[in-house]
N, C-alpha and C. Protein backbone atom coordinates (compact mmCIF):
# COMPACT_ATOMS: atom_id res chain seq x y z
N UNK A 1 0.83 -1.19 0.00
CA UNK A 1 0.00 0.00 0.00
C UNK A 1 0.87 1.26 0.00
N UNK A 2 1.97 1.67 0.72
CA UNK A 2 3.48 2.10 0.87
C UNK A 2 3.45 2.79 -0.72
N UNK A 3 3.71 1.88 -1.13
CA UNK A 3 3.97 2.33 -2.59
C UNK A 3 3.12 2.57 -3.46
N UNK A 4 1.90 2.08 -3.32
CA UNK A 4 0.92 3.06 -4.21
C UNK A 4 0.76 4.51 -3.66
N UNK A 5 0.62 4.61 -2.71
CA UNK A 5 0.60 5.93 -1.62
C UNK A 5 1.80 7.07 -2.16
N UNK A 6 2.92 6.36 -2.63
CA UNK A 6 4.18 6.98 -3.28
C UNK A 6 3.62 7.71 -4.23
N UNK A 7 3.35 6.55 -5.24
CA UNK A 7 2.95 6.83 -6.61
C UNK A 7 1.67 8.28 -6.48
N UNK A 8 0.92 8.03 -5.96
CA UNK A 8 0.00 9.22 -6.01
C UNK A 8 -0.05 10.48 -5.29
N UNK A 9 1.38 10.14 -4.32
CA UNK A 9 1.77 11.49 -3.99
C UNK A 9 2.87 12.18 -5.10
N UNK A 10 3.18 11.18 -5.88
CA UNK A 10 4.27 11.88 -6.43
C UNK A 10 3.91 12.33 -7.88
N UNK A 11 2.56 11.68 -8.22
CA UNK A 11 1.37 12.45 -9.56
C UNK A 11 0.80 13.75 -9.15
N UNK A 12 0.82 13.76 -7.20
CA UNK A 12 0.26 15.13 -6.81
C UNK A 12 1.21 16.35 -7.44
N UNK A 13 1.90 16.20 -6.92
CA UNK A 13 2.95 16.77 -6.76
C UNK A 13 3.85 17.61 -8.02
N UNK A 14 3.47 16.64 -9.20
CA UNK A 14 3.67 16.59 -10.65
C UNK A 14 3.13 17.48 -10.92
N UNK A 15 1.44 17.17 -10.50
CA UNK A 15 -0.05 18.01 -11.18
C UNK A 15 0.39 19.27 -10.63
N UNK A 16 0.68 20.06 -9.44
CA UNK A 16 0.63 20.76 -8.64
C UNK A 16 1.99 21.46 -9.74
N UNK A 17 3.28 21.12 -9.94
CA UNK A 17 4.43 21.65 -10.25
C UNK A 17 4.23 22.31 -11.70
N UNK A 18 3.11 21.29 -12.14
CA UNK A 18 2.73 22.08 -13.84
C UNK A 18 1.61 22.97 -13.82
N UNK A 19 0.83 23.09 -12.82
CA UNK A 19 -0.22 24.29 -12.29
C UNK A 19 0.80 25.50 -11.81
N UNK A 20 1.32 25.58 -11.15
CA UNK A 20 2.48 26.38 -10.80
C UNK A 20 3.24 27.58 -11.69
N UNK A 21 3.48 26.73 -12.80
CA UNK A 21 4.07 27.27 -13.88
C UNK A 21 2.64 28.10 -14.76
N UNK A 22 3.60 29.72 -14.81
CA UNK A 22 2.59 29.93 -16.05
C UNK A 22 2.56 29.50 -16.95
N UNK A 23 1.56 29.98 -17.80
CA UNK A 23 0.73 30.15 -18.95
C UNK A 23 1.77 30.28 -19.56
N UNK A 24 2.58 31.64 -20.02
CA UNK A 24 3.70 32.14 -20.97
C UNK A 24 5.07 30.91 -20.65
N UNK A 25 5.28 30.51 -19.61
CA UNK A 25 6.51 30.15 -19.57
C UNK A 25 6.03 28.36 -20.41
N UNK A 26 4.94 27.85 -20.29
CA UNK A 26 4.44 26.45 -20.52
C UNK A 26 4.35 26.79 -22.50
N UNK A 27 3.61 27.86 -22.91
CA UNK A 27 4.14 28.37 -24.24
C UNK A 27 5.70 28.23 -24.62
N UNK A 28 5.77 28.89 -24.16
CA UNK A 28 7.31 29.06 -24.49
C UNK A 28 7.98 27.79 -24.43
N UNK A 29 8.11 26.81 -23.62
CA UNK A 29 8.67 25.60 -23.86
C UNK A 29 8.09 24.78 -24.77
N UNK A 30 6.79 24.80 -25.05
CA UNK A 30 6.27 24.16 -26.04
C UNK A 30 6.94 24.64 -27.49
N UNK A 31 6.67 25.72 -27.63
CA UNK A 31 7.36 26.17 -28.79
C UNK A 31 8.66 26.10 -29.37
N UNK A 32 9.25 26.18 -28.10
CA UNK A 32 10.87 25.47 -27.95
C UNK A 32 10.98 24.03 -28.36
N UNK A 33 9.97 23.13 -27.62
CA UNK A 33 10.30 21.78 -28.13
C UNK A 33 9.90 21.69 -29.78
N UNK A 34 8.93 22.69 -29.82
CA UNK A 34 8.09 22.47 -31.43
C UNK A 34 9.09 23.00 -32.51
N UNK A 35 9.80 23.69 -32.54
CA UNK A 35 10.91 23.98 -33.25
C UNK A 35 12.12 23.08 -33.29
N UNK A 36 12.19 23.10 -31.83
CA UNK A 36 13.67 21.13 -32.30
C UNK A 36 12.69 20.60 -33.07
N UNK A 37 11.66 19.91 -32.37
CA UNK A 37 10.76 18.78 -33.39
C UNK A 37 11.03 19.00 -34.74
N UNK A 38 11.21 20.10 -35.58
CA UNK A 38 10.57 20.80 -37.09
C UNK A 38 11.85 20.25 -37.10
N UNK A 39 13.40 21.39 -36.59
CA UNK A 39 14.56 21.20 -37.08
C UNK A 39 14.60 19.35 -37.53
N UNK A 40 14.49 18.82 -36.15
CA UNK A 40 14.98 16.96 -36.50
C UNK A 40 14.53 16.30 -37.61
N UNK A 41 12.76 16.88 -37.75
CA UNK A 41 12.13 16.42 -39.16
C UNK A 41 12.68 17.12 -39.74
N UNK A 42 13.29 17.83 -40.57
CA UNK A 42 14.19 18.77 -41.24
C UNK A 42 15.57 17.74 -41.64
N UNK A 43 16.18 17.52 -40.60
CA UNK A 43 17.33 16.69 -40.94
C UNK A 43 16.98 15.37 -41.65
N UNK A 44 16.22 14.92 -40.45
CA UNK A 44 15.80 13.26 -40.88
C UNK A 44 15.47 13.24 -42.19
N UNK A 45 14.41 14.36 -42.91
CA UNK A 45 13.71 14.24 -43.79
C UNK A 45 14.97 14.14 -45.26
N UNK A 46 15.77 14.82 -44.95
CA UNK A 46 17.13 15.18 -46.05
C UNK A 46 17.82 13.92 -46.10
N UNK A 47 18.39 13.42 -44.99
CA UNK A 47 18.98 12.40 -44.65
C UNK A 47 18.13 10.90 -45.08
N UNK A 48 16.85 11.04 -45.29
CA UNK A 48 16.26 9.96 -46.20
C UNK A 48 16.46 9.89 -47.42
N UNK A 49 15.87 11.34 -47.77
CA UNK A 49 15.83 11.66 -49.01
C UNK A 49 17.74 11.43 -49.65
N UNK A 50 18.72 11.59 -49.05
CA UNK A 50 20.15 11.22 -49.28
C UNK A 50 20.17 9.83 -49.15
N UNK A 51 19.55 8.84 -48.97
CA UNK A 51 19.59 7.58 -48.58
C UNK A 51 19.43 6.96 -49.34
N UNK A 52 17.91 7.34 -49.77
CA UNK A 52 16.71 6.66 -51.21
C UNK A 52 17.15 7.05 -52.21
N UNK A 53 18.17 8.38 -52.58
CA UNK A 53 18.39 9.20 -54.14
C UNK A 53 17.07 9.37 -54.43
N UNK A 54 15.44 10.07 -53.36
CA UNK A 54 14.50 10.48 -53.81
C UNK A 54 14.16 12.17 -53.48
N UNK A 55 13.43 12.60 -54.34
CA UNK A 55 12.72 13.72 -53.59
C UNK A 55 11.20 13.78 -52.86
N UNK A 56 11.61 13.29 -51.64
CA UNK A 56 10.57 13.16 -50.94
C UNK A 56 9.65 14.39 -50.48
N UNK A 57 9.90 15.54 -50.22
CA UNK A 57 9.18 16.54 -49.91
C UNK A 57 9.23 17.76 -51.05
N UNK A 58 9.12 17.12 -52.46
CA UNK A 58 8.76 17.71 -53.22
C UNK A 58 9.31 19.28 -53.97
N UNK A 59 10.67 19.31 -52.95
CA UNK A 59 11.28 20.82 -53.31
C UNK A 59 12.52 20.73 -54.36
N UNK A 60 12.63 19.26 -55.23
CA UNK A 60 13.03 20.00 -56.34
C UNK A 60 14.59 19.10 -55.93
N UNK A 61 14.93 18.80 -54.78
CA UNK A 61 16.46 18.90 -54.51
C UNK A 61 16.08 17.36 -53.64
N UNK A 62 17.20 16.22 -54.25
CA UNK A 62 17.33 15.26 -53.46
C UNK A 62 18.46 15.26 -51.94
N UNK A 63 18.10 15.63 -50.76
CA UNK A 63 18.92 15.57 -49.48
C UNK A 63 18.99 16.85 -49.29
């Protein structure tokens, strides 16, 4: 029981730490991660397209 008791103090605690945080600052990291995200699909996407010798996203240029 010990340890479920853990577990749901430590989801409190979670919930509570991301209520905490504003609005602007929870933006802002999102957007931060959403831009790596783009960059990595960005690479990956070239780095296929250099793999296959295709043009996968249509701009004309293989990689």
């Amino acid at each position: 029981m010990g340890m479920f008791w853990d577990l749901v103090q430590q989801s409190q605690i979670e919930d509570q730490r991301v209520k905490a945080e504003s609005v602007e600052e929870r933006v802002a990291h999102l957007e931060e991660e959403l831009s790596k995200t783009q960059q990595l699909l960005i690479k990956t996407l070239h780095a296929l397209e250099k793999a296959i010798d295709k043009d996968i996203d249509g701009d004309g240029v293989k990689g």
